[in-house]
PDB file of N, CA and C in Angstrom:
ATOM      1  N   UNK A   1     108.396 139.895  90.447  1.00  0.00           N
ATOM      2  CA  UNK A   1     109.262 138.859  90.939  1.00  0.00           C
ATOM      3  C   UNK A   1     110.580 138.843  90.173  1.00  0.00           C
ATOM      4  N   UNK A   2     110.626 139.157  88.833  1.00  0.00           N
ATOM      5  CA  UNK A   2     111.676 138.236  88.328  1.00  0.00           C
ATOM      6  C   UNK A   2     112.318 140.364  87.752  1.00  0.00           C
ATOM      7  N   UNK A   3     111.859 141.249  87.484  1.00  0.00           N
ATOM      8  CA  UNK A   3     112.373 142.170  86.999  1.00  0.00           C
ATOM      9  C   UNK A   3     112.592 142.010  85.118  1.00  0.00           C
ATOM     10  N   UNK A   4     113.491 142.920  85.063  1.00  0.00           N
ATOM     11  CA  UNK A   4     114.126 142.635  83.815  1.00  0.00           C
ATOM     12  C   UNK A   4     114.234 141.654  83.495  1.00  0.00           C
ATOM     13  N   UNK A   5     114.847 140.329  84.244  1.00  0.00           N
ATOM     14  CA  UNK A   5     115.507 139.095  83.826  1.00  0.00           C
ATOM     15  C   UNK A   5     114.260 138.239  83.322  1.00  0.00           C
ATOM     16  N   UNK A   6     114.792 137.701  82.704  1.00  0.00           N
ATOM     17  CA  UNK A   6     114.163 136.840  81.927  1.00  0.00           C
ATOM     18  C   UNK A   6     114.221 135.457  82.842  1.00  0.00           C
ATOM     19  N   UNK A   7     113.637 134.245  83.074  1.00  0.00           N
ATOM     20  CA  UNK A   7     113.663 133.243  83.598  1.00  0.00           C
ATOM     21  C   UNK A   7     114.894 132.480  83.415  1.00  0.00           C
ATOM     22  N   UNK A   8     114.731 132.125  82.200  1.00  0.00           N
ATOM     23  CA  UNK A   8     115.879 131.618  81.482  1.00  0.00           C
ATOM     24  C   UNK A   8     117.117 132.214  82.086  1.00  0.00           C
ATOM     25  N   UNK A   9     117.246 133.444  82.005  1.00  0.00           N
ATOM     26  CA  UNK A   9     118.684 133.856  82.375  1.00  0.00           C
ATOM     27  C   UNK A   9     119.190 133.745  83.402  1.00  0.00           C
ATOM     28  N   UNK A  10     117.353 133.956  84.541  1.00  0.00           N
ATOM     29  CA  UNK A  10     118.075 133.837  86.014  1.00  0.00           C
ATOM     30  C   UNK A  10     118.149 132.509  86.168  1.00  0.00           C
ATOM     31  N   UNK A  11     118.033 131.595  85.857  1.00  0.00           N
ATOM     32  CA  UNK A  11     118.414 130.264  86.228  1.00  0.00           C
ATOM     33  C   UNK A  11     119.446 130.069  85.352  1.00  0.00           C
ATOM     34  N   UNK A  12     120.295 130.634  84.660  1.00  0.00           N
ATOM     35  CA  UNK A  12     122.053 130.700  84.018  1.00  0.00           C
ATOM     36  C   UNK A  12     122.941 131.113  84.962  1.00  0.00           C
ATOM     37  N   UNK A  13     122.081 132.652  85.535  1.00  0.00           N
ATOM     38  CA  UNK A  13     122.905 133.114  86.557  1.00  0.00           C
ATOM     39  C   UNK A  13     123.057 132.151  87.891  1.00  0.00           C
ATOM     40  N   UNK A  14     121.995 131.613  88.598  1.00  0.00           N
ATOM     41  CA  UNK A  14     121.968 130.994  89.566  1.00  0.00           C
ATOM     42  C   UNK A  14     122.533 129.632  89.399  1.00  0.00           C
ATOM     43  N   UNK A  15     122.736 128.900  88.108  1.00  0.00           N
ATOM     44  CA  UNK A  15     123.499 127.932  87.936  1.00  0.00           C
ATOM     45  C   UNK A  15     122.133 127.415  88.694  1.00  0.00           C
ATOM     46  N   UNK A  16     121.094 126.922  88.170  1.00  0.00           N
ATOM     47  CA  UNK A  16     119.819 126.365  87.866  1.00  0.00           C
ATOM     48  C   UNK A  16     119.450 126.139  86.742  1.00  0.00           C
ATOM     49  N   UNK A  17     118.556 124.384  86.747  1.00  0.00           N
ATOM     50  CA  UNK A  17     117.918 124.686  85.650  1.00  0.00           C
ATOM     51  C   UNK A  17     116.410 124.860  85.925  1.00  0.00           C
ATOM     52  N   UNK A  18     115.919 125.121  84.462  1.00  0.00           N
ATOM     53  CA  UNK A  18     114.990 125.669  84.411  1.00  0.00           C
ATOM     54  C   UNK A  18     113.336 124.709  84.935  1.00  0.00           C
ATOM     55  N   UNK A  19     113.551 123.110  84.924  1.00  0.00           N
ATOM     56  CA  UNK A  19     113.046 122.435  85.999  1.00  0.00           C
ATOM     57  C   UNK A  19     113.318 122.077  86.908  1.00  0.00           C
ATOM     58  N   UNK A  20     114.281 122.603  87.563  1.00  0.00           N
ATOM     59  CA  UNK A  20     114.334 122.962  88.926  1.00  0.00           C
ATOM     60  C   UNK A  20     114.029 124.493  89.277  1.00  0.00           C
ATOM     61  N   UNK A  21     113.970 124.809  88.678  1.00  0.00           N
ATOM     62  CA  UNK A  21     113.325 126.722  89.425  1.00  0.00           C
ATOM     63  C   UNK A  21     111.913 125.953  89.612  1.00  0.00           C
ATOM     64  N   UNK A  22     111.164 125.588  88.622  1.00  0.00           N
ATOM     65  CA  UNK A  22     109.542 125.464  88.569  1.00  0.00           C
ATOM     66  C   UNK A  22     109.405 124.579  89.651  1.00  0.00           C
ATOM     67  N   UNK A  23     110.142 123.114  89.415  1.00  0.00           N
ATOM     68  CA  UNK A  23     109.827 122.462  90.523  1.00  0.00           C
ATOM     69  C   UNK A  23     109.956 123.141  92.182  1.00  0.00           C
ATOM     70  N   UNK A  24     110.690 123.653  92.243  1.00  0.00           N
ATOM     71  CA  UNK A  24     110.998 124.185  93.659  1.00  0.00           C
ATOM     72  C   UNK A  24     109.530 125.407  93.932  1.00  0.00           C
ATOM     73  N   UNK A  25     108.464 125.671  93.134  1.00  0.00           N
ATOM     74  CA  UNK A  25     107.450 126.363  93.112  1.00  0.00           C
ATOM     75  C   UNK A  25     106.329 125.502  93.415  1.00  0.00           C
ATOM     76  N   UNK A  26     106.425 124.323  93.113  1.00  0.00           N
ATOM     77  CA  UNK A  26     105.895 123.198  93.157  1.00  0.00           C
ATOM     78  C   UNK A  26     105.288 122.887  94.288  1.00  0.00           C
ATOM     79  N   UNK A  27     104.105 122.986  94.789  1.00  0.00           N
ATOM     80  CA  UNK A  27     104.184 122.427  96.765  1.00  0.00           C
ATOM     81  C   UNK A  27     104.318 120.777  96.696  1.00  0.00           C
ATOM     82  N   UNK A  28     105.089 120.424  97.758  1.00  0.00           N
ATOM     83  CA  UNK A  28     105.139 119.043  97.929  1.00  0.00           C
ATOM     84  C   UNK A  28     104.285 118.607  99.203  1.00  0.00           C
ATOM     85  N   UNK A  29     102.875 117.980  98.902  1.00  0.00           N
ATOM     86  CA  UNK A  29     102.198 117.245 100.032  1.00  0.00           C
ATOM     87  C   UNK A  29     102.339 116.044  99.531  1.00  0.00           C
ATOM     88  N   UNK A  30     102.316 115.330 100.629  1.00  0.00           N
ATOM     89  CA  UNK A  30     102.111 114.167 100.817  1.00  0.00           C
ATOM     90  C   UNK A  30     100.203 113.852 100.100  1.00  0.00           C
ATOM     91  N   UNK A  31     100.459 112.915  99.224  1.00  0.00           N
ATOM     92  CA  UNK A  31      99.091 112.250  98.065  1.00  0.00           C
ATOM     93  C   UNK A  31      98.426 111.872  99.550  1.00  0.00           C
ATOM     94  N   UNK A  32      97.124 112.028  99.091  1.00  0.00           N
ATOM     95  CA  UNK A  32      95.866 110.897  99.510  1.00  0.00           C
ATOM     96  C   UNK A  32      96.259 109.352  99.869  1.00  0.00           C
ATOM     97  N   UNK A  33      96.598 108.963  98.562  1.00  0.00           N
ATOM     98  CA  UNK A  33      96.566 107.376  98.363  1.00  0.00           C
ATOM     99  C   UNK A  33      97.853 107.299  99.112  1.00  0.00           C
ATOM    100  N   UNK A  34      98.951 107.780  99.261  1.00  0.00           N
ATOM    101  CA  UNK A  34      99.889 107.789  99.904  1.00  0.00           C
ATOM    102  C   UNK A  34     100.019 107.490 101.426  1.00  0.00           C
ATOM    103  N   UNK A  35      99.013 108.404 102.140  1.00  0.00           N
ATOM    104  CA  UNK A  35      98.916 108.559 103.132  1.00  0.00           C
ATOM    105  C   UNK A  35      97.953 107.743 103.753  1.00  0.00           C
ATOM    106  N   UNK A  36      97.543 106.931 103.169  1.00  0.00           N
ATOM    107  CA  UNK A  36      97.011 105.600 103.175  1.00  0.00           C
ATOM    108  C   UNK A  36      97.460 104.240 103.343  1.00  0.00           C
ATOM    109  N   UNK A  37      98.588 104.439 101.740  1.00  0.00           N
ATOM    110  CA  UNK A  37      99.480 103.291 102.145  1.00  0.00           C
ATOM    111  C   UNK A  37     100.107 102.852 103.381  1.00  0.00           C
ATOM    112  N   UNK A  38     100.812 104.360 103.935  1.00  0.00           N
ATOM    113  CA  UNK A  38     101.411 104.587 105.103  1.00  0.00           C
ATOM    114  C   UNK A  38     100.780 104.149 106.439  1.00  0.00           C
ATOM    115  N   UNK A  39      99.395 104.871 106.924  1.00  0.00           N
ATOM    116  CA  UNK A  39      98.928 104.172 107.473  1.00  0.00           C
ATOM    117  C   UNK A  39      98.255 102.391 107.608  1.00  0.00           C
ATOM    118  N   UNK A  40      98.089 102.097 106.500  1.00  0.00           N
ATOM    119  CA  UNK A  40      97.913 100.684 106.089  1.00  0.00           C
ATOM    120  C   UNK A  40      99.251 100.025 106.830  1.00  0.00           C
ATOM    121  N   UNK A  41     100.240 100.227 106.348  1.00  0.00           N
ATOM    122  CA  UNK A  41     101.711  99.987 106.669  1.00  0.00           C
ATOM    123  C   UNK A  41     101.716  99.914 108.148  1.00  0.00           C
ATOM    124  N   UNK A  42     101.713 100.682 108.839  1.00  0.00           N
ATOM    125  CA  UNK A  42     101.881 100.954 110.073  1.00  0.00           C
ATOM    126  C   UNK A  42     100.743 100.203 111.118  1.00  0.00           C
ATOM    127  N   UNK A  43      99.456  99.984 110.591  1.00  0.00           N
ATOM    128  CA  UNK A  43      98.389  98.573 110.679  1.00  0.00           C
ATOM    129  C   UNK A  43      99.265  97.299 110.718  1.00  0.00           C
ATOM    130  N   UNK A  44      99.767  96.917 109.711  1.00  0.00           N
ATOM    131  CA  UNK A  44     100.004  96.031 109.691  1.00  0.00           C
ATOM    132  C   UNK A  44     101.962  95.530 110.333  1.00  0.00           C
ATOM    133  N   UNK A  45     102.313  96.563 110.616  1.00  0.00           N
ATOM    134  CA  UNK A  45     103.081  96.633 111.736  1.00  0.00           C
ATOM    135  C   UNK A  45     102.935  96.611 112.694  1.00  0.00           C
ATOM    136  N   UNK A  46     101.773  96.623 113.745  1.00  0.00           N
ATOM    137  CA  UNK A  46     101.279  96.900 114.701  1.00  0.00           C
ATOM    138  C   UNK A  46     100.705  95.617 114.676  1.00  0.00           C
ATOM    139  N   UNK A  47      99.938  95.181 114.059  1.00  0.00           N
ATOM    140  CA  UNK A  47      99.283  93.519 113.943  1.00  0.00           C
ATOM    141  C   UNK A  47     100.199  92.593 113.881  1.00  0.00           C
ATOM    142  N   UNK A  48     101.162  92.701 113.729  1.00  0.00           N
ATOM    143  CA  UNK A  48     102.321  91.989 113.908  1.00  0.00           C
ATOM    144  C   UNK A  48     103.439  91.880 114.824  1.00  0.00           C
ATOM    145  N   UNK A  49     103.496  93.217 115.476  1.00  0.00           N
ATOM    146  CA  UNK A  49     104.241  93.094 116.436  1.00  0.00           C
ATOM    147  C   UNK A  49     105.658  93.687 116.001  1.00  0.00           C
ATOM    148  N   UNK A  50     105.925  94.159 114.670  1.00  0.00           N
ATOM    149  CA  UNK A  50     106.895  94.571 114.562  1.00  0.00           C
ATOM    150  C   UNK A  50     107.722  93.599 114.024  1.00  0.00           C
ATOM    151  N   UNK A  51     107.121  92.448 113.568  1.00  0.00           N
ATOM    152  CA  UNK A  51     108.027  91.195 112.924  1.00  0.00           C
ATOM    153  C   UNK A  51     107.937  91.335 111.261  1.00  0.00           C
ATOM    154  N   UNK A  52     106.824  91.826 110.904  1.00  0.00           N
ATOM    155  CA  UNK A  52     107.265  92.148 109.306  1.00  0.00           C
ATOM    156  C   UNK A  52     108.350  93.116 109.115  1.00  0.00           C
ATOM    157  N   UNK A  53     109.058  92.620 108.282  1.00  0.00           N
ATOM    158  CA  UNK A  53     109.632  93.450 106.936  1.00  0.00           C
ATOM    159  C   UNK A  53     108.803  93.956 105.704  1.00  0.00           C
ATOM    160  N   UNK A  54     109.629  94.663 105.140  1.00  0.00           N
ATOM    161  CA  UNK A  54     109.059  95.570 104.306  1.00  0.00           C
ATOM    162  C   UNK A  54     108.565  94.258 102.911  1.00  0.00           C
ATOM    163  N   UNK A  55     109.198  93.240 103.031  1.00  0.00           N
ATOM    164  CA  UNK A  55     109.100  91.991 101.999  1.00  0.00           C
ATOM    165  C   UNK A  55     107.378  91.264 102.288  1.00  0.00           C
ATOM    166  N   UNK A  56     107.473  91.299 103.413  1.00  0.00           N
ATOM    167  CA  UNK A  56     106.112  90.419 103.883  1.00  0.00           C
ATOM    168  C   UNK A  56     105.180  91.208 104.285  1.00  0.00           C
ATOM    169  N   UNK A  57     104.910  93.005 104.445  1.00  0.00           N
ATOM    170  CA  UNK A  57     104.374  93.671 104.699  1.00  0.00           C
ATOM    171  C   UNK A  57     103.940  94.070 102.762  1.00  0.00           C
ATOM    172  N   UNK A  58     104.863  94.269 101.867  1.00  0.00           N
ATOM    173  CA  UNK A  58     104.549  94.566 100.240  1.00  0.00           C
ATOM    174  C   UNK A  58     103.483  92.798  99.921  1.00  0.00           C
ATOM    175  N   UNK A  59     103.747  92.149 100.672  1.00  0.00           N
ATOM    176  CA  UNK A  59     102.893  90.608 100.468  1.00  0.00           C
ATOM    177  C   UNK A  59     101.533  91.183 100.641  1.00  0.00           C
ATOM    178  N   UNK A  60     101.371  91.406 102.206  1.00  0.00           N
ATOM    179  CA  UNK A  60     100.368  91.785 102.582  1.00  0.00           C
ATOM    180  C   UNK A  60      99.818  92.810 102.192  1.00  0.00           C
ATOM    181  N   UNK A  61     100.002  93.992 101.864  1.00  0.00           N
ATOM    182  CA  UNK A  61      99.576  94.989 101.089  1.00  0.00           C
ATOM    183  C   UNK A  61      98.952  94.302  99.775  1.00  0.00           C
ATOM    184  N   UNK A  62      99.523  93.872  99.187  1.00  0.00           N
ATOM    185  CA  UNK A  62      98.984  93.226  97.955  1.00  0.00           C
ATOM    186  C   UNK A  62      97.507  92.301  98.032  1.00  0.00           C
ATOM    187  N   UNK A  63      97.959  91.116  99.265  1.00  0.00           N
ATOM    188  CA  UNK A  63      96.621  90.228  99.118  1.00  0.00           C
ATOM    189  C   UNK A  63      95.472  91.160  99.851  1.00  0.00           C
ATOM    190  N   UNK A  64      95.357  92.572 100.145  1.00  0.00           N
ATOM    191  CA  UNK A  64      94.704  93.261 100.748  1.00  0.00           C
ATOM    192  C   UNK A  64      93.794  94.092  99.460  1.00  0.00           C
ATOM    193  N   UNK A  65      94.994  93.790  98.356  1.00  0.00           N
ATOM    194  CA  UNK A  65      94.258  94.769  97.036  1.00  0.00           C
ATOM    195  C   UNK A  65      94.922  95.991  96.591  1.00  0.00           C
ATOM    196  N   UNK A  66      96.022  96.322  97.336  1.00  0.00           N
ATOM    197  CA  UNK A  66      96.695  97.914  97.656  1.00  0.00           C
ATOM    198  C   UNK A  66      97.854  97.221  96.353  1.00  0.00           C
ATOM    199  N   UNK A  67      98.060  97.763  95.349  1.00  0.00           N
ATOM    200  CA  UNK A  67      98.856  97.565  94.566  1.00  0.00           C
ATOM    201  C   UNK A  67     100.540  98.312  95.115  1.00  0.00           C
ATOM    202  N   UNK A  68     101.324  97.721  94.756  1.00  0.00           N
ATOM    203  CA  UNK A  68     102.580  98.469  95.807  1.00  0.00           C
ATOM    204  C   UNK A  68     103.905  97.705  95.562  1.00  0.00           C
ATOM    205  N   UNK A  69     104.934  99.022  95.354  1.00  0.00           N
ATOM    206  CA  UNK A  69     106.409  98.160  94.733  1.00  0.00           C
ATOM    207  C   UNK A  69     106.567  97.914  95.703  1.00  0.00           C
ATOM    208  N   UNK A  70     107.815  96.745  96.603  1.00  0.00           N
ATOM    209  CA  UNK A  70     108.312  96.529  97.008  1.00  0.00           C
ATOM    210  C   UNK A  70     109.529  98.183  97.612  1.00  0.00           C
ATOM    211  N   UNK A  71     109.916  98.607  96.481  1.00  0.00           N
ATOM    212  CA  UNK A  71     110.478 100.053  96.904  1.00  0.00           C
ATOM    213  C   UNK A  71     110.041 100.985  97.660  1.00  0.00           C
ATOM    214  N   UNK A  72     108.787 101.451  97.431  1.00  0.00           N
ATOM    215  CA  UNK A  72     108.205 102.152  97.901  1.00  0.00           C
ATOM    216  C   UNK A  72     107.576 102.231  99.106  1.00  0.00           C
ATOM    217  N   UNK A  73     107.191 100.601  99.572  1.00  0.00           N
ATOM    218  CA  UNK A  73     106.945  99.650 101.193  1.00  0.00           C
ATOM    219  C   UNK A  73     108.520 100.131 101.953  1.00  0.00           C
ATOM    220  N   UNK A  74     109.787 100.011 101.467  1.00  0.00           N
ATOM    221  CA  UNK A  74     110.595 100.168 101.728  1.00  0.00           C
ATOM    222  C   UNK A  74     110.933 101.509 102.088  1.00  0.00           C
ATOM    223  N   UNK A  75     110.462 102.395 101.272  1.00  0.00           N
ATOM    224  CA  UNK A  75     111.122 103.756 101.568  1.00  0.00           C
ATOM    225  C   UNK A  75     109.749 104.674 103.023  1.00  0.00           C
ATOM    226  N   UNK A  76     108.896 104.083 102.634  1.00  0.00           N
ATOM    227  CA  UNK A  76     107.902 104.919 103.666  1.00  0.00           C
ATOM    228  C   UNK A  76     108.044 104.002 104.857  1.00  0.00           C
ATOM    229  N   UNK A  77     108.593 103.015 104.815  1.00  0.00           N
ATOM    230  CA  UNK A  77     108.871 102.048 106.436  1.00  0.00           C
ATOM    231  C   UNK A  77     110.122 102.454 107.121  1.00  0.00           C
ATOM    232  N   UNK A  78     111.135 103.133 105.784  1.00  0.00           N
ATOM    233  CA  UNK A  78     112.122 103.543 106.770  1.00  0.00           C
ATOM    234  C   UNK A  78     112.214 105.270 107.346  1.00  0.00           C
ATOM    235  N   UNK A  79     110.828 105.838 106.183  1.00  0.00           N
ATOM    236  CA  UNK A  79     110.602 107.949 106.814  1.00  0.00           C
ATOM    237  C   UNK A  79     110.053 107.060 108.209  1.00  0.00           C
ATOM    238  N   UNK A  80     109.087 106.334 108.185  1.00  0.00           N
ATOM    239  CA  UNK A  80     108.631 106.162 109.519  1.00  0.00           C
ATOM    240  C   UNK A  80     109.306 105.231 110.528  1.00  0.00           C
ATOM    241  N   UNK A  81     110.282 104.869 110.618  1.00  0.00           N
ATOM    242  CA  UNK A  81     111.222 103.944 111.322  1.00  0.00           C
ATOM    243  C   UNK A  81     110.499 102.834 111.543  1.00  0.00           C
ATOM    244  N   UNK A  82     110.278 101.836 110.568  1.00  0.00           N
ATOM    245  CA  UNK A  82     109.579 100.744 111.382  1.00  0.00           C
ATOM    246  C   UNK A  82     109.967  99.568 110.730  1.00  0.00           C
ATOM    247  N   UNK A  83     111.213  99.515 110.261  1.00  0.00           N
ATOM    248  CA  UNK A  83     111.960  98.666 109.716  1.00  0.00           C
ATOM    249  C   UNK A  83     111.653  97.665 110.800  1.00  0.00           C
ATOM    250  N   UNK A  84     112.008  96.343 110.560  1.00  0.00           N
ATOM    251  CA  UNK A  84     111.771  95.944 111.555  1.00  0.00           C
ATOM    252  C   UNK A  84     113.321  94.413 111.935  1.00  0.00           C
ATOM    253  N   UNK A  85     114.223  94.596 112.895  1.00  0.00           N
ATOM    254  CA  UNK A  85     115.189  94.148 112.767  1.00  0.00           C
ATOM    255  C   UNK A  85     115.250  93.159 113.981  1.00  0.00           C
ATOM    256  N   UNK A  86     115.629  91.871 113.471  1.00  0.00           N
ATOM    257  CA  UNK A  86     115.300  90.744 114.440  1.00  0.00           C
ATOM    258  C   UNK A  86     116.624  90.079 115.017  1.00  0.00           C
ATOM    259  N   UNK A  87     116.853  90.233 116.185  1.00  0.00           N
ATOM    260  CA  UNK A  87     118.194  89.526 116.895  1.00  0.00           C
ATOM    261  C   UNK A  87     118.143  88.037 116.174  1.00  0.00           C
ATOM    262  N   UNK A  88     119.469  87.797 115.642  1.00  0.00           N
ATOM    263  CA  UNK A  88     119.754  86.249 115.405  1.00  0.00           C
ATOM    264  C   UNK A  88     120.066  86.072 116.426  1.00  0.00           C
ATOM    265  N   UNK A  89     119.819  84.502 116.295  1.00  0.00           N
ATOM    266  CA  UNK A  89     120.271  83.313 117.338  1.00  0.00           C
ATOM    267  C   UNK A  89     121.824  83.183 117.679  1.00  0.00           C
ATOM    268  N   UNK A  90     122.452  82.869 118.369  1.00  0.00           N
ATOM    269  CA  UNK A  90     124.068  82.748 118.863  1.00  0.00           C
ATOM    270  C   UNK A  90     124.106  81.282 118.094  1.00  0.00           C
ATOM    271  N   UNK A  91     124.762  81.212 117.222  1.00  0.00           N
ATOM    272  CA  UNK A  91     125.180  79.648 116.604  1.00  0.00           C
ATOM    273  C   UNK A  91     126.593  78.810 116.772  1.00  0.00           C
ATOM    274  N   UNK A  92     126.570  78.156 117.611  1.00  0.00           N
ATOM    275  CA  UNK A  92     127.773  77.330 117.900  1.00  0.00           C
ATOM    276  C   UNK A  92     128.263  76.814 116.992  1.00  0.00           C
ATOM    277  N   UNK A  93     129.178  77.036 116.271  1.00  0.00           N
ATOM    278  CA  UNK A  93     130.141  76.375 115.178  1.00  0.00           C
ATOM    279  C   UNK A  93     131.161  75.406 115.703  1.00  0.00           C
ATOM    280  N   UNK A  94     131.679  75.749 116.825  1.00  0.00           N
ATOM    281  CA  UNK A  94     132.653  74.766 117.265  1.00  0.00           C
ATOM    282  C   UNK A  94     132.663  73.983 118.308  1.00  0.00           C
ATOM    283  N   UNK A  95     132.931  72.687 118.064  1.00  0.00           N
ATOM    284  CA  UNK A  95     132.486  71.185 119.333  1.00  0.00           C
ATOM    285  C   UNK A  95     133.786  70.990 119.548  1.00  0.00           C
ATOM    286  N   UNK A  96     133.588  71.702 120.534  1.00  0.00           N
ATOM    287  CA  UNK A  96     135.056  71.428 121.836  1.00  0.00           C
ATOM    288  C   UNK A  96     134.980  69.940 122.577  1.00  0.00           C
ATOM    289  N   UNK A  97     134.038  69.511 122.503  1.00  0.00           N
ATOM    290  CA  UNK A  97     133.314  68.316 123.008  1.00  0.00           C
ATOM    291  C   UNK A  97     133.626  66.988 122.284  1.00  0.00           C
ATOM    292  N   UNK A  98     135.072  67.042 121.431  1.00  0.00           N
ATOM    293  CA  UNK A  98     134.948  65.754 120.854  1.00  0.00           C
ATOM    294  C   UNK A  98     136.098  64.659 121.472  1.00  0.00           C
ATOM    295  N   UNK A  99     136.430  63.485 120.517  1.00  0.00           N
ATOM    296  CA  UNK A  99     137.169  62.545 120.494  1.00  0.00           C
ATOM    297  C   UNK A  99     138.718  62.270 119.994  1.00  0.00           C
ATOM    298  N   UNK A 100     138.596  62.832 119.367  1.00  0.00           N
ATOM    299  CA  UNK A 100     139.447  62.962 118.432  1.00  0.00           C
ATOM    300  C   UNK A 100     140.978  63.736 118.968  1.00  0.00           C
ATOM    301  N   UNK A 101     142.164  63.555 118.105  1.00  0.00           N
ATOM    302  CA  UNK A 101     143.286  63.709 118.870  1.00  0.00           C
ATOM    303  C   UNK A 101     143.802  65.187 118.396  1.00  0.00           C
ATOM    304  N   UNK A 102     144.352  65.623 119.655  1.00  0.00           N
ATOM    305  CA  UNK A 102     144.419  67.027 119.302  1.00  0.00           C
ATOM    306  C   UNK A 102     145.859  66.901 118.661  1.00  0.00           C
ATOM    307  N   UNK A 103     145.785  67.737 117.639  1.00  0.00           N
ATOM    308  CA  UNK A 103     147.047  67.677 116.711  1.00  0.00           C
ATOM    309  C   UNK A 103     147.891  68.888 117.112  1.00  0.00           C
ATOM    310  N   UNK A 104     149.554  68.131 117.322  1.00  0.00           N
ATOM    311  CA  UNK A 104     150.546  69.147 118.023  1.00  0.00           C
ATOM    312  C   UNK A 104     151.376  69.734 117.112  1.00  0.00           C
ATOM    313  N   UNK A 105     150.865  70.197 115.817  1.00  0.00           N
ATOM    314  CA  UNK A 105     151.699  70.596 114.483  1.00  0.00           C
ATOM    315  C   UNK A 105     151.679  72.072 114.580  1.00  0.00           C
ATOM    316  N   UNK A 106     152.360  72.972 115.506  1.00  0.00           N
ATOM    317  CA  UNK A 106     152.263  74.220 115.508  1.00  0.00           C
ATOM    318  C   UNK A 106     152.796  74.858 113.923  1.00  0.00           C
ATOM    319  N   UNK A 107     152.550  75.892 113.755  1.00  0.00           N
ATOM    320  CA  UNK A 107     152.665  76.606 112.512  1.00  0.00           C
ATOM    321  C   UNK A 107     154.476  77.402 112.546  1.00  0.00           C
ATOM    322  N   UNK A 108     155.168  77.026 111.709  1.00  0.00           N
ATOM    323  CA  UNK A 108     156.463  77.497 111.070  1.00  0.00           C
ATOM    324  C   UNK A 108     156.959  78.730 111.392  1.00  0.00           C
ATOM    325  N   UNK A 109     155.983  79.156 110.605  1.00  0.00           N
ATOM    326  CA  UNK A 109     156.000  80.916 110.428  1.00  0.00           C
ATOM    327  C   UNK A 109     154.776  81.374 110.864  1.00  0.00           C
ATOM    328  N   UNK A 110     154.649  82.636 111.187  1.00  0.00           N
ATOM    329  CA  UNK A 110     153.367  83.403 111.490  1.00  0.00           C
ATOM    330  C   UNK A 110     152.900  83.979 109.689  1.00  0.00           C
ATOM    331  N   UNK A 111     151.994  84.189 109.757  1.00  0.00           N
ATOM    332  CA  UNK A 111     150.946  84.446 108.379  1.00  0.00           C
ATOM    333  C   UNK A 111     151.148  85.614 108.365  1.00  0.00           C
TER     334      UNK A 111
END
C-alpha cells in the first residue's frame, strides 16, 4: 500500500494529518443503540402526529428511560426530516374599529 513512504510522510505530502488518514480507514456504521434511538424517535413522531419537536420528543425519550442530549434528538430528527414546523396563527395587531379621532399631523419630511 504505502511503498517506500513512510505514513508520516505521506500524510505531509498529501497535506493530511495523521488522524485523519486512520480515521478515513475507519468504517462508519451507524451504532446499535443509535439506530434505536432513531427509530424510537420516529415512534414517537408518528404517535403524535408530527407535533413534537425535538424539545418534547428529548422529554419523551427520557421519561421512556432512553438517556439523550437534547443535540443529538436534534441532529437525527433533522438526517431524517421530521422536524416538525407548525403554522402560526394570523394575529391582528391593529383595531381599525375604534373611537377615537384620527389625527391630521402629516409628517414634515420623509425619514
Amino acid at each position: 500500500m504505502q511503498g517506500s513512504l513512510s505514513i508520516e510522510r505521506m500524510c505531509h505530502l498529501a497535506c493530511v494529518s495523521r488522524a485523519g488518514f486512520y480515521r478515513s480507514f475507519k468504517e462508519h456504521q451507524p451504532e446499535e443503540e443509535e439506530m434505536e434511538v432513531r427509530s424510537t424517535i420516529q415512534k414517537i413522531a408518528l404517535e403524535h402526529r408530527w407535533r413534537y419537536g425535538y424539545r418534547r420528543i428529548t422529554a419523551e425519550l427520557r421519561r421512556r428511560g432512553i438517556p439523550v442530549n437534547h443535540k443529538r434528538v436534534l441532529r437525527l430528527m433533522r438526517e431524517d426530516n421530521l422536524l416538525a414546523v407548525q403554522p402560526r396563527a394570523f394575529v391582528v395587531t391593529t383595531d381599525s374599529n375604534h373611537e377615537l379621532e384620527v389625527s391630521l399631523i402629516w409628517p414634515v419630511a420623509s425619514n
